[in-house]
N, C-alpha and C. Protein backbone atom coordinates (compact mmCIF):
# COMPACT_ATOMS: atom_id res chain seq x y z
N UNK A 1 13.30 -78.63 -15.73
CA UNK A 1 12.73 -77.50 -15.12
C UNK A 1 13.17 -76.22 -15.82
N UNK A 2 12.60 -75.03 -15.51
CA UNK A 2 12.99 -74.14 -15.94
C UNK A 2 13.30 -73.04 -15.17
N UNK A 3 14.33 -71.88 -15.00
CA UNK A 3 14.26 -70.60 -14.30
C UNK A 3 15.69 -69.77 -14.22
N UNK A 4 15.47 -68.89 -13.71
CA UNK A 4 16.52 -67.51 -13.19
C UNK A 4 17.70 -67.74 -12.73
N UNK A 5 18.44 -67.36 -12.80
CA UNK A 5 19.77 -67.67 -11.96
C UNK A 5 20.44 -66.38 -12.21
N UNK A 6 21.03 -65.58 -11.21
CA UNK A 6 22.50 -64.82 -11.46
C UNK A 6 23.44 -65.13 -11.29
N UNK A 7 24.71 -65.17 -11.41
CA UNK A 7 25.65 -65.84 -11.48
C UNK A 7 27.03 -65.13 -12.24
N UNK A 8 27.99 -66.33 -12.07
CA UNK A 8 29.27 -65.80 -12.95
C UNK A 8 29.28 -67.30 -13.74
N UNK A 9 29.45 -66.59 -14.84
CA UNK A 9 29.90 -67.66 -16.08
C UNK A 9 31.51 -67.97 -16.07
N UNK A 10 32.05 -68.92 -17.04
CA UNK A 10 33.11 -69.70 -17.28
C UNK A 10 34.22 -68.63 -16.85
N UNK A 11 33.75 -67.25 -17.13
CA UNK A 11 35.43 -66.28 -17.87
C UNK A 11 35.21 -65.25 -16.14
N UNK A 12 33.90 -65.77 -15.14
CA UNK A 12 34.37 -64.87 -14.26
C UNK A 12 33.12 -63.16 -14.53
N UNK A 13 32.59 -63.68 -15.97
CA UNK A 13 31.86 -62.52 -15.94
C UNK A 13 30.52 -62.52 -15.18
N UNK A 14 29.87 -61.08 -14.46
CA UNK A 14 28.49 -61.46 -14.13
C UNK A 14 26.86 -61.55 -15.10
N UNK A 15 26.51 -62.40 -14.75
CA UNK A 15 25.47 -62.92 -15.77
C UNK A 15 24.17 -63.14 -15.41
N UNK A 16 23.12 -62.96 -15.94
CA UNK A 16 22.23 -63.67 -15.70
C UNK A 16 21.49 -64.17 -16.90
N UNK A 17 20.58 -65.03 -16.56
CA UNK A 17 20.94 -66.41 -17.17
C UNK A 17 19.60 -67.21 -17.06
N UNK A 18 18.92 -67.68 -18.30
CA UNK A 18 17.96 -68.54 -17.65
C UNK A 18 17.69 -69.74 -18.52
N UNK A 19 17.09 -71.07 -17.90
CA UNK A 19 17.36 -72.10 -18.51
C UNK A 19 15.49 -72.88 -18.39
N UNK A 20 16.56 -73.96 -19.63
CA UNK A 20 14.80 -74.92 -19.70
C UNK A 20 15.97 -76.16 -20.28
N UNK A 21 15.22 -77.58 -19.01
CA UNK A 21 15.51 -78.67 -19.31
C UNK A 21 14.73 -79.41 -19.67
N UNK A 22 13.91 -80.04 -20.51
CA UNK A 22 13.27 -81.23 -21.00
C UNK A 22 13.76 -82.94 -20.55
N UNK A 23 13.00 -82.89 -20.22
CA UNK A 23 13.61 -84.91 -19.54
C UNK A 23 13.17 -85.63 -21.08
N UNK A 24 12.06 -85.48 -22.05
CA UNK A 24 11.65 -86.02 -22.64
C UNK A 24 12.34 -86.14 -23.68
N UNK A 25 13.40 -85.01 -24.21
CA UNK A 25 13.94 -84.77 -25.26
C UNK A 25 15.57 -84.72 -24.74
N UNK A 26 15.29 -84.92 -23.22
CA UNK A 26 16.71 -84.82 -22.90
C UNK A 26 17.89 -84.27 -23.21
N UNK A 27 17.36 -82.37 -23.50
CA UNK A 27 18.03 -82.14 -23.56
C UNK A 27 17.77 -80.66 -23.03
N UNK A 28 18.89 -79.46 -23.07
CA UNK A 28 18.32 -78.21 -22.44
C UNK A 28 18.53 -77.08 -22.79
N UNK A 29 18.24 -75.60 -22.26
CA UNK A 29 18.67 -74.72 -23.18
C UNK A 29 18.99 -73.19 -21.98
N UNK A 30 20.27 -73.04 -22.57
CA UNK A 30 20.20 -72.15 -21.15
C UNK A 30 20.83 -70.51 -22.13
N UNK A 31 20.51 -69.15 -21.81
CA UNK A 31 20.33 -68.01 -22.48
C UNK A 31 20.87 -67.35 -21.41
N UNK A 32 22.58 -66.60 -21.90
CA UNK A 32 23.03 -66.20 -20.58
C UNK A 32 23.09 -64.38 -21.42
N UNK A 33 23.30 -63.74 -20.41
CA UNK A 33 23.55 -61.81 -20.79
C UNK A 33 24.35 -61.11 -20.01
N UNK A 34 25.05 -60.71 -20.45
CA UNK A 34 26.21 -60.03 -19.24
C UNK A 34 25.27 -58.87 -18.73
N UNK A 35 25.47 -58.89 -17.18
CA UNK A 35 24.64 -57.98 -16.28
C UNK A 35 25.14 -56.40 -16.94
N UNK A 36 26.21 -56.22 -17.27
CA UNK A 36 26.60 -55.30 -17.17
C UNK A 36 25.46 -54.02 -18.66
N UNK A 37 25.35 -55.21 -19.65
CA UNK A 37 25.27 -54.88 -20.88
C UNK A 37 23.49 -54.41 -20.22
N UNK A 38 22.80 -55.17 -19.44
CA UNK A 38 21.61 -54.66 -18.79
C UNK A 38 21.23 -53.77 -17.96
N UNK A 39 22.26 -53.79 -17.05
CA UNK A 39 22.18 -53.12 -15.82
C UNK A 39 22.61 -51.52 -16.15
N UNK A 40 24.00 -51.29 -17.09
CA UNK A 40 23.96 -50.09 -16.91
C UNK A 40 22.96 -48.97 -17.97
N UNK A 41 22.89 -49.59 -18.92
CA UNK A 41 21.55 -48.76 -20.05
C UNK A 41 20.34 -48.75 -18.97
N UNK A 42 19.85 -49.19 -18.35
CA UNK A 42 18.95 -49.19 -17.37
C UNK A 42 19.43 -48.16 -16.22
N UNK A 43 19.90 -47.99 -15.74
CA UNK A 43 20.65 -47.25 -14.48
C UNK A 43 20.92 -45.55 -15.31
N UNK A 44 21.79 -46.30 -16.50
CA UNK A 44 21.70 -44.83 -17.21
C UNK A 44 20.13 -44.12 -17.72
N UNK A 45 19.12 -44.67 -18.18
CA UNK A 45 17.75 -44.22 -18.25
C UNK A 45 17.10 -44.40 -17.65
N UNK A 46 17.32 -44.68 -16.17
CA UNK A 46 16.61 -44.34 -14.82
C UNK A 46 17.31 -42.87 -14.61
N UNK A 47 18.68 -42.76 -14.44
CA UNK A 47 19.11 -41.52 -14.16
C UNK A 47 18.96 -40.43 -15.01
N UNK A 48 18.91 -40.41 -16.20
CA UNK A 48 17.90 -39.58 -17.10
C UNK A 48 16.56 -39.08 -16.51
N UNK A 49 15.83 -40.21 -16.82
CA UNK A 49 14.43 -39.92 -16.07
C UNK A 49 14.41 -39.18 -14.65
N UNK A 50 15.61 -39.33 -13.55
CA UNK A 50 15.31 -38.84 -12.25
C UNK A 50 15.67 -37.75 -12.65
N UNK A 51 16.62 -37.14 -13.12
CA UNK A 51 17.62 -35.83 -13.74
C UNK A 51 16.72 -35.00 -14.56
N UNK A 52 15.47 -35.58 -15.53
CA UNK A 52 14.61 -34.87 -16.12
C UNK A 52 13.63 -34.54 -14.93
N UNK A 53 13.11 -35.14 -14.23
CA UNK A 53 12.08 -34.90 -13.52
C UNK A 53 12.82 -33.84 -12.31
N UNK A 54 13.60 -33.74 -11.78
CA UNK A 54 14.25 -32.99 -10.92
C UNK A 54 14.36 -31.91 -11.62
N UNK A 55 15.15 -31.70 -12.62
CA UNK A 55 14.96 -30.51 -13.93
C UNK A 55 13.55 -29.63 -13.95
N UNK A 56 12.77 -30.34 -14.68
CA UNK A 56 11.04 -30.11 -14.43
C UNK A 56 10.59 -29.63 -13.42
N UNK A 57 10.71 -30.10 -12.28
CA UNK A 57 10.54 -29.74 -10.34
C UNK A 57 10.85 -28.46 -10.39
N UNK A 58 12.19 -28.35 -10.19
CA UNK A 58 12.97 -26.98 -10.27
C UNK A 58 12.93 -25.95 -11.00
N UNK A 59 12.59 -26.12 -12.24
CA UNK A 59 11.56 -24.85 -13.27
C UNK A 59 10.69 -24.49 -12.88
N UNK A 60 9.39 -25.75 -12.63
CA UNK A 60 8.56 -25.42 -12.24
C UNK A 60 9.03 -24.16 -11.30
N UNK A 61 9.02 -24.74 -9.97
CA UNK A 61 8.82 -24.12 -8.64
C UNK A 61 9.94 -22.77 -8.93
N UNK A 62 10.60 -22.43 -9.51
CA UNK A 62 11.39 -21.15 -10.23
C UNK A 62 9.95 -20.50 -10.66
N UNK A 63 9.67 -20.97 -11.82
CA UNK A 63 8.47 -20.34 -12.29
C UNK A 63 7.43 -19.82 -11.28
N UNK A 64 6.95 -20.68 -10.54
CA UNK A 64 6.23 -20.58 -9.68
C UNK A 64 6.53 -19.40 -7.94
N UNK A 65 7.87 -19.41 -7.75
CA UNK A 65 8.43 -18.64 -7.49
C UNK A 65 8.83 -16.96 -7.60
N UNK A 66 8.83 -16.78 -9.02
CA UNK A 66 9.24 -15.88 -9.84
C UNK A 66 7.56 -14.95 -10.12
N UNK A 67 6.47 -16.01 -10.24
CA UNK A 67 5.22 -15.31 -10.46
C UNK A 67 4.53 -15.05 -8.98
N UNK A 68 5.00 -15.75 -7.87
CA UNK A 68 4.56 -15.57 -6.88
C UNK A 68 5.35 -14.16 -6.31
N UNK A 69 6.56 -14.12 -6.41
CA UNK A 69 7.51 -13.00 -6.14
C UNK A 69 6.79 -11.40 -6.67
N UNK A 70 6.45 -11.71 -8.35
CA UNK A 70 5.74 -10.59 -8.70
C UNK A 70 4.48 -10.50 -8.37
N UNK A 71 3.43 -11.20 -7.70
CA UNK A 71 2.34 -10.81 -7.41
C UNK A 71 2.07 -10.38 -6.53
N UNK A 72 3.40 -10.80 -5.23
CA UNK A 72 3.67 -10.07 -4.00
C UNK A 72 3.94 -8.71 -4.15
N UNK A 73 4.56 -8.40 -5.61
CA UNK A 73 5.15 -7.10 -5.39
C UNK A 73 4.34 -6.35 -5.78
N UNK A 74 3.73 -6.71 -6.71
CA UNK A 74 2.00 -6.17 -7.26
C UNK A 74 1.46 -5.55 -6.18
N UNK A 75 1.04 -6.68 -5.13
CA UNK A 75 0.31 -6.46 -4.06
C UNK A 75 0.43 -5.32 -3.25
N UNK A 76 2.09 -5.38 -3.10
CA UNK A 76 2.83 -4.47 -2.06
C UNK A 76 2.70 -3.11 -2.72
N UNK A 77 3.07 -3.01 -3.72
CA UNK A 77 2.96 -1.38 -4.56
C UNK A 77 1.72 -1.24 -4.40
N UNK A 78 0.65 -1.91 -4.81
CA UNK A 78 -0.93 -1.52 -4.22
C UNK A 78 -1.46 -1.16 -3.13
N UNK A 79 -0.64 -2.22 -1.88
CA UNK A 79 -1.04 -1.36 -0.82
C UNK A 79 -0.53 -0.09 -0.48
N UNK A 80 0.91 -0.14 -0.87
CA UNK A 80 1.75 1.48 -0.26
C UNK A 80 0.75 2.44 -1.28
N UNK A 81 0.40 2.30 -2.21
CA UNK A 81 -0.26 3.19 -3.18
C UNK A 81 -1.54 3.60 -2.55
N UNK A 82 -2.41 2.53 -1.73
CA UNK A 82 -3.22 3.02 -0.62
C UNK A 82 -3.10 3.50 0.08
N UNK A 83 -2.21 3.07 1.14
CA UNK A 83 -1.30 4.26 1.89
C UNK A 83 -1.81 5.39 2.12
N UNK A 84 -0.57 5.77 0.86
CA UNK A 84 -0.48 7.25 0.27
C UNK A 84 -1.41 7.74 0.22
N UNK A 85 -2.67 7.01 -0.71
CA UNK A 85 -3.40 7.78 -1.44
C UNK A 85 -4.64 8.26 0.06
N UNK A 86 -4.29 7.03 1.02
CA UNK A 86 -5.33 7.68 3.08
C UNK A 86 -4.64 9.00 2.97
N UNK A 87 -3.21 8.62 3.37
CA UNK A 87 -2.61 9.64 3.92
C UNK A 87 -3.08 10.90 3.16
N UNK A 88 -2.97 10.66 2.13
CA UNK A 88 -3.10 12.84 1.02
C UNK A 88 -4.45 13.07 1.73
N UNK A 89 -5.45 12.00 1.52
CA UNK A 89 -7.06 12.17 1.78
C UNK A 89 -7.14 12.61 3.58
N UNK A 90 -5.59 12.25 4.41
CA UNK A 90 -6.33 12.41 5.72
C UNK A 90 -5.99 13.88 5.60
N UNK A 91 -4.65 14.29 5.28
CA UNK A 91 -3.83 15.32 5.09
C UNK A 91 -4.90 16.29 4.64
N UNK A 92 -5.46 16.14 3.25
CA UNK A 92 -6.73 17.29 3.07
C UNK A 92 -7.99 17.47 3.50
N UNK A 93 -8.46 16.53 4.59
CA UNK A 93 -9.46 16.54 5.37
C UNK A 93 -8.85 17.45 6.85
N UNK A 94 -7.78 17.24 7.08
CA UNK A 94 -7.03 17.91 8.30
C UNK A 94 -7.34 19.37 7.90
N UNK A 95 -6.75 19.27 6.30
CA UNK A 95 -6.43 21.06 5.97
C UNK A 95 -8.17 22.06 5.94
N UNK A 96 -8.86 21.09 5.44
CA UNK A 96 -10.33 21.52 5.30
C UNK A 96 -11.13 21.73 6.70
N UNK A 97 -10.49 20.81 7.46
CA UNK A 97 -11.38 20.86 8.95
C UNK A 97 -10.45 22.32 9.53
N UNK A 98 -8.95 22.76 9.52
CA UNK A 98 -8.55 23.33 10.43
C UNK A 98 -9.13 24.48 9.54
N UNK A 99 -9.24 25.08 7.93
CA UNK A 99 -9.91 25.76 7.21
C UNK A 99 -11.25 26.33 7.93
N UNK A 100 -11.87 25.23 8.38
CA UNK A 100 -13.52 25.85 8.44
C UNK A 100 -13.75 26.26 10.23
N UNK A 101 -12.99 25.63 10.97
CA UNK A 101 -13.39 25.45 12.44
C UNK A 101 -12.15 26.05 12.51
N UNK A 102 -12.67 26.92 14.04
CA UNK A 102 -11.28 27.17 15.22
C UNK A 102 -10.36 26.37 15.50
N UNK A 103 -9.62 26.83 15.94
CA UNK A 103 -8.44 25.31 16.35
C UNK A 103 -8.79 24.59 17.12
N UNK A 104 -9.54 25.00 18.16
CA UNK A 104 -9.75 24.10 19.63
C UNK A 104 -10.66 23.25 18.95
N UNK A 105 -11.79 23.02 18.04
CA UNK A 105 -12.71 22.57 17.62
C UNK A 105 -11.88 21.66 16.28
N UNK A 106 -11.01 21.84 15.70
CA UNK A 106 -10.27 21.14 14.17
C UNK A 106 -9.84 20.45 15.22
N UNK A 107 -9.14 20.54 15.84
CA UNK A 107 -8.24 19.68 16.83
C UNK A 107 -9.01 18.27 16.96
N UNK A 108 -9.90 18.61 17.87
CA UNK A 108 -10.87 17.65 18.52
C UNK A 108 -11.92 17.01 17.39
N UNK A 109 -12.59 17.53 15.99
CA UNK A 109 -12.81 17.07 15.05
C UNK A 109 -11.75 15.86 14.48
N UNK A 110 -10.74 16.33 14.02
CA UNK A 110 -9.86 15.69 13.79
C UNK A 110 -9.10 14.12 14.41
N UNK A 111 -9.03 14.47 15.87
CA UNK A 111 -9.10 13.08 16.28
C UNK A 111 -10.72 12.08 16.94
N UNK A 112 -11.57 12.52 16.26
CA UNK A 112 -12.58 11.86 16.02
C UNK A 112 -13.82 12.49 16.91
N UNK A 113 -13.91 13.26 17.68
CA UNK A 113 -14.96 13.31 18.19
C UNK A 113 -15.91 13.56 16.99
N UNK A 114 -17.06 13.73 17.52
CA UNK A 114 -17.98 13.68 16.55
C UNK A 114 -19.25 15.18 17.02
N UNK A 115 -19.05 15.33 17.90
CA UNK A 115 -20.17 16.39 18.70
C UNK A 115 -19.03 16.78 19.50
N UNK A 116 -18.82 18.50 19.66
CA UNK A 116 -18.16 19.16 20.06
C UNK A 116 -19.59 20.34 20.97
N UNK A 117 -19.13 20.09 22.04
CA UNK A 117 -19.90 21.10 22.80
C UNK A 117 -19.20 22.45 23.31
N UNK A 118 -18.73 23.27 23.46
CA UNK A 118 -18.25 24.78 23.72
C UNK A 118 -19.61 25.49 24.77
N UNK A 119 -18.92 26.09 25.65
CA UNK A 119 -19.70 26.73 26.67
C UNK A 119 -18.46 27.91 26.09
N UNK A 120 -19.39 29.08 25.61
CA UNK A 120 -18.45 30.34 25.20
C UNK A 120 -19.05 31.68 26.45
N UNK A 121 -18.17 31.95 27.54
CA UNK A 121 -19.76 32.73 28.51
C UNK A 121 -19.56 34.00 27.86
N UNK A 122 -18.61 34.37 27.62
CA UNK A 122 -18.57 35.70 26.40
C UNK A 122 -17.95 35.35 25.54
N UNK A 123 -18.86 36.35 24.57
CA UNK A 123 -18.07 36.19 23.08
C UNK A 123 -18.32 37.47 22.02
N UNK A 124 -17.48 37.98 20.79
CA UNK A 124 -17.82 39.28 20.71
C UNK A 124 -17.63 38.66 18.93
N UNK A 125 -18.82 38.92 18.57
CA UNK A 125 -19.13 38.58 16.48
C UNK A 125 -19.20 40.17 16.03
N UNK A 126 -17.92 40.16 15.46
CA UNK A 126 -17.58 41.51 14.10
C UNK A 126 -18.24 41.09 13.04
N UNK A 127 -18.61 42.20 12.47
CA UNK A 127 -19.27 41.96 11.25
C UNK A 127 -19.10 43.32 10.00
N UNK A 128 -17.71 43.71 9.38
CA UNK A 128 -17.39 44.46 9.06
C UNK A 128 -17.83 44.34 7.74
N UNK A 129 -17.62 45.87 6.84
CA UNK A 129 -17.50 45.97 5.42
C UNK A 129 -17.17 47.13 5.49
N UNK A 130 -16.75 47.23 3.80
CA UNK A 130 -15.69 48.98 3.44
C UNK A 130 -16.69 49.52 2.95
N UNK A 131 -16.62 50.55 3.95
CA UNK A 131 -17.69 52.06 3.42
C UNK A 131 -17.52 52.42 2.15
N UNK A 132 -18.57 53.01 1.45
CA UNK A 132 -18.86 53.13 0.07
C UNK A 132 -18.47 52.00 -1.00
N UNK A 133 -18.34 50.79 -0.50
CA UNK A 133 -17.91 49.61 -1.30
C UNK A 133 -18.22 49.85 -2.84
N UNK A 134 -19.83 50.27 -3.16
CA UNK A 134 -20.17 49.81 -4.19
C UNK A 134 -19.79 51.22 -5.31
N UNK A 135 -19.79 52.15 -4.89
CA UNK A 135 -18.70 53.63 -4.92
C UNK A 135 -17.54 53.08 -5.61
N UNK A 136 -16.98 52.67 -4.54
CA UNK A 136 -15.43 52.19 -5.10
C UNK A 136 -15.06 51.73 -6.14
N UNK A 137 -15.78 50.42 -6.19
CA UNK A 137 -15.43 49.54 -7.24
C UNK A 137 -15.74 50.05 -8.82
N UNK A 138 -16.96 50.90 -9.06
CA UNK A 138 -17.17 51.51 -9.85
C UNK A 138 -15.69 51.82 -10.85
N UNK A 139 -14.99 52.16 -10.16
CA UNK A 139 -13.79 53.00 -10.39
C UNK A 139 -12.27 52.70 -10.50
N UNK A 140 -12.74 51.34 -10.18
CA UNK A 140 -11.45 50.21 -10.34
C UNK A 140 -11.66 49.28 -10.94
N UNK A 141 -10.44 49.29 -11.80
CA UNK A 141 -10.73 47.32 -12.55
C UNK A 141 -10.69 46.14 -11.53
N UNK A 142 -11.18 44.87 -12.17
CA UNK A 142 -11.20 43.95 -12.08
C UNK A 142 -9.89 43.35 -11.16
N UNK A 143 -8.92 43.78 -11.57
CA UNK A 143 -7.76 42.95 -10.79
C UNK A 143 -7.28 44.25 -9.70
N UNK A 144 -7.79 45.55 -9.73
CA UNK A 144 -7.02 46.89 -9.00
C UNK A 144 -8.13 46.26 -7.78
N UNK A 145 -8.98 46.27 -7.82
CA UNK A 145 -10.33 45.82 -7.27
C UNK A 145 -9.89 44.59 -6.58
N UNK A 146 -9.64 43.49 -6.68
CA UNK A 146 -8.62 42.12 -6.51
C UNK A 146 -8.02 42.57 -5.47
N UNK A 147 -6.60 43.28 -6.20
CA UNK A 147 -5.78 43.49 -5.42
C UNK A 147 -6.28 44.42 -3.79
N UNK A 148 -7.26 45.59 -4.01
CA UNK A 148 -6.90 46.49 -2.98
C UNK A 148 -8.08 45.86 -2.11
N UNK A 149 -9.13 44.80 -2.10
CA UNK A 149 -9.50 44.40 -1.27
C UNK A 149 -9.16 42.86 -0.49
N UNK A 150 -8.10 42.16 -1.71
CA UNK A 150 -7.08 41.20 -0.92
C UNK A 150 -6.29 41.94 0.17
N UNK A 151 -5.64 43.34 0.04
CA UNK A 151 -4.35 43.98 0.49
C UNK A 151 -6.04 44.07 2.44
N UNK A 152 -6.63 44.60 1.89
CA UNK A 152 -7.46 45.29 3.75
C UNK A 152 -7.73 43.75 4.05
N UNK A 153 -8.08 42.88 3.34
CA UNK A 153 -8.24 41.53 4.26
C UNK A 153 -7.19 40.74 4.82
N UNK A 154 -6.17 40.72 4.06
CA UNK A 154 -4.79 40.65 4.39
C UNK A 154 -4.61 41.38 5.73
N UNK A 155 -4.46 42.46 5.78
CA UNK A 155 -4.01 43.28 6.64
C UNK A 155 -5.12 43.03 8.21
N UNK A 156 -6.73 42.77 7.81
CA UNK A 156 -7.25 42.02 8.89
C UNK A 156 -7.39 41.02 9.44
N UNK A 157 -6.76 40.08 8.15
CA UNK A 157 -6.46 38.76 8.66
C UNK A 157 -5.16 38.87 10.06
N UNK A 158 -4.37 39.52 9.67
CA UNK A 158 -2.78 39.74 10.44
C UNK A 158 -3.39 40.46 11.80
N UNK A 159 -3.87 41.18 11.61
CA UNK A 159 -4.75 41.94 13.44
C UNK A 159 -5.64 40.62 13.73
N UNK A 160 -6.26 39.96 13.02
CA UNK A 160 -7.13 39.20 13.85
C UNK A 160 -6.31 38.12 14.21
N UNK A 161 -5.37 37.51 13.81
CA UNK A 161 -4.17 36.48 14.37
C UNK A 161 -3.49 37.05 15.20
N UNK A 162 -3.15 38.37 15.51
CA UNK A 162 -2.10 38.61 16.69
C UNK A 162 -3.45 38.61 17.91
N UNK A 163 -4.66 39.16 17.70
CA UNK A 163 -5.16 39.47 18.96
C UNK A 163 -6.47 38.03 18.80
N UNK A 164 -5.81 37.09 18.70
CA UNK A 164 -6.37 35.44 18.57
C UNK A 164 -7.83 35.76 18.39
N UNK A 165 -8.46 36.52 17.31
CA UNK A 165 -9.77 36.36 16.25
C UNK A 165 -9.99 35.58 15.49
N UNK A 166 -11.09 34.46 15.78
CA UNK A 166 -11.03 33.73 14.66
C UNK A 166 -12.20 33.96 13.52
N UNK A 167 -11.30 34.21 12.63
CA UNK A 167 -11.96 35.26 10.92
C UNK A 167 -13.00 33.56 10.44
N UNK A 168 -14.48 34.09 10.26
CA UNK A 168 -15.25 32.88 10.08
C UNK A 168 -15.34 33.08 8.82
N UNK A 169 -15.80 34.55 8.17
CA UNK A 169 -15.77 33.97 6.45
C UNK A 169 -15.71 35.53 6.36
N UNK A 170 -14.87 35.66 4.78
CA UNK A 170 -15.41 36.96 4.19
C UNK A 170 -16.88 36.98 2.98
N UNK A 171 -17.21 37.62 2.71
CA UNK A 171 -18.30 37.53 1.40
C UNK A 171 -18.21 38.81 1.12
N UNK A 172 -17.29 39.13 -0.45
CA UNK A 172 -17.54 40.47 -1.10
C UNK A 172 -16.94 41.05 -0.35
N UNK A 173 -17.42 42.40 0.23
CA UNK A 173 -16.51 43.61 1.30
C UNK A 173 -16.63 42.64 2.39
N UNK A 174 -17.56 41.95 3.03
CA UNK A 174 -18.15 41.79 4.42
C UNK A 174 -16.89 40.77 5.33
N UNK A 175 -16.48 41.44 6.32
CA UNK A 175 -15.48 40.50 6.86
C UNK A 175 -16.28 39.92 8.60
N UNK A 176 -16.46 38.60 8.31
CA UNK A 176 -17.30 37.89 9.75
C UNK A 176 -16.11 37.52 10.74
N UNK A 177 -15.84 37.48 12.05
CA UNK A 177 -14.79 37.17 12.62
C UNK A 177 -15.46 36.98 13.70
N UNK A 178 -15.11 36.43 15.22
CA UNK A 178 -15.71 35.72 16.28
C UNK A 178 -14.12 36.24 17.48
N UNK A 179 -14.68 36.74 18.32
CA UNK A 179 -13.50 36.78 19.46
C UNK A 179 -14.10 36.48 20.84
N UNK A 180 -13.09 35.91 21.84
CA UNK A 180 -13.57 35.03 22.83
C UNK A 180 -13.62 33.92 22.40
N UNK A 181 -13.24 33.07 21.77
CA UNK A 181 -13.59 31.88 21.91
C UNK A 181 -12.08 30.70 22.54
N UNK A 182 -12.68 29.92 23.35
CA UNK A 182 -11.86 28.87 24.17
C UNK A 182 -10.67 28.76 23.22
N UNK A 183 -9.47 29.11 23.77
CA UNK A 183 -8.05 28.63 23.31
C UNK A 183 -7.46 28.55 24.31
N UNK A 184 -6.63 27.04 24.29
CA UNK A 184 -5.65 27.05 25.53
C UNK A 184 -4.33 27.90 25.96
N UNK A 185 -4.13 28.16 26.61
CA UNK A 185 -3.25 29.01 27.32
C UNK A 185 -3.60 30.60 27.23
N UNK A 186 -4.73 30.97 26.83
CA UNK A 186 -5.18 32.29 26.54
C UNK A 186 -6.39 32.87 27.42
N UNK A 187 -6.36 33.82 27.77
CA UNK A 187 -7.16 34.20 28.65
C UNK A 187 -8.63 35.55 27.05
N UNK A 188 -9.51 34.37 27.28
CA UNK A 188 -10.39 35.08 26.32
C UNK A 188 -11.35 36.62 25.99
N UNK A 189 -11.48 36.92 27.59
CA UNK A 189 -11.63 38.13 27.36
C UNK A 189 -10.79 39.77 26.97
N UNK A 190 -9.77 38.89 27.62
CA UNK A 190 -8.47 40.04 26.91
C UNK A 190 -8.59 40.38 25.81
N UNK A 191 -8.85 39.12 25.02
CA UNK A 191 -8.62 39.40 23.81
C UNK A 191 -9.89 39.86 23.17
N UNK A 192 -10.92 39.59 23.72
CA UNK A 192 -11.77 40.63 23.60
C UNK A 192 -12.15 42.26 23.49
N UNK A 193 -11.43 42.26 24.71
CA UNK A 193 -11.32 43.90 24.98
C UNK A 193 -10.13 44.23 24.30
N UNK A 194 -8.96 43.49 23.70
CA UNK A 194 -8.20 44.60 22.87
C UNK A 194 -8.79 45.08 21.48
C-alpha cells in the first residue's frame, strides 16, 4: 500500500513521511523529512505574506486617510470662504438698504419684508438749493467749489439728524429731505414744526 504518516523517527525527531509497499517485488520504499525543515520556511513565508499585506492595508488606508483629511479641509476652507463671502454681501446690502430708505423702512426691508406700507398723516418735503448757484460757481474752482458745497451739506446733513429729517437725495445745489416720518420713540410732528 501506499501513504502519509506523521510521526517520530528512530532519533525522536518529528517527521513526516510517506511510503509504497509492493507485495510483487516485495519490497518498499519509505521518504521521510524533518517537519521542522518544512514547517518553518512555510510559517516563515506565510508570515511574510501576512506582514506584507497588513503593510499594504495600512498605507493604503494612511493614504486614503491623508487624501480624505485634505479634501475635508478643501471643503471646509470653501465653505467658511462662502461664509464670508454671504456675510460681506449681507453686510453691503444692509449698508445700501439703510443708504437709500429711512430707518423704520431699512429695518423692516432688511429682515425680509418685502412690501412696506407707511400711513404718514403728516408729512413736510424740503426741497432746497443755494441762491445764485450758477453765479457762484463761475468763480470757484473745481475743488473750492467741492469743498464749499460739501461744507453747507455737511452742515445740513447735521440739522437734519438732530431734528430726525430724513435727507432723501442731494443733486448739484438741490438738497431733498422728508420730515414727519414714523420713528419709534419720536413724536413726528414736533419735529416737524421745529
Amino acid at each position: 500500500g501506499t501513504g502519509l504518516a506523521v510521526g517520530t523517527d528512530y532519533q525522536g525527531t518529528s517527521v513526516y513521511s510517506a511510503y509504497t509497499y509492493s507485495v510483487l517485488l516485495a519490497a518498499g520504499l519509505v521518504l521521510k523529512i524533518d517537519r521542522h525543515e518544512v514547517e518553518w520556511p512555510l510559517i516563515l513565508n506565510l508570515l511574510i505574506l501576512l506582514f506584507t499585506a497588513v503593510g499594504i492595508t495600512l498605507l493604503g488606508m494612511a493614504v486614503i486617510g491623508l487624501s480624505a483629511r485634505h479634501m475635508l479641509a478643501k471643503i471646509e476652507d470653501t465653505w467658511e470662504k462662502g461664509k464670508e463671502a454671504v456675510r460681506e454681501q449681507k453686510e453691503s446690502f444692509e449698508a445700501l438698504i439703510s443708504a437709500l430708505f429711512p430707518k423704520f423702512a431699512s429695518e423692516r426691508l432688511v429682515a425680509g419684508e418685502h412690501q412696506i406700507v407707511v400711513e404718514v398723516p403728516k408729512a413736510t418735503i424740503l426741497v432746497s438749493n443755494i441762491c445764485n448757484f450758477t453765479t457762484i460757481i463761475g468763480s470757484l474752482s473745481s475743488a473750492q467749489l467741492l469743498q464749499w458745497v460739501g461744507y453747507i451739506f455737511r452742515v445740513m446733513d447735521s440739522v437734519a439728524e438732530y431734528y430726525h429729517v430724513y435727507k432723501v437725495k442731494t443733486i448739484g445745489d438741490v438738497y431733498f429731505a422728508v420730515a414727519g416720518l414714523p420713528e419709534e420713540g419720536r413724536d413726528c410732528e414736533e419735529d416737524q414744526c421745529s
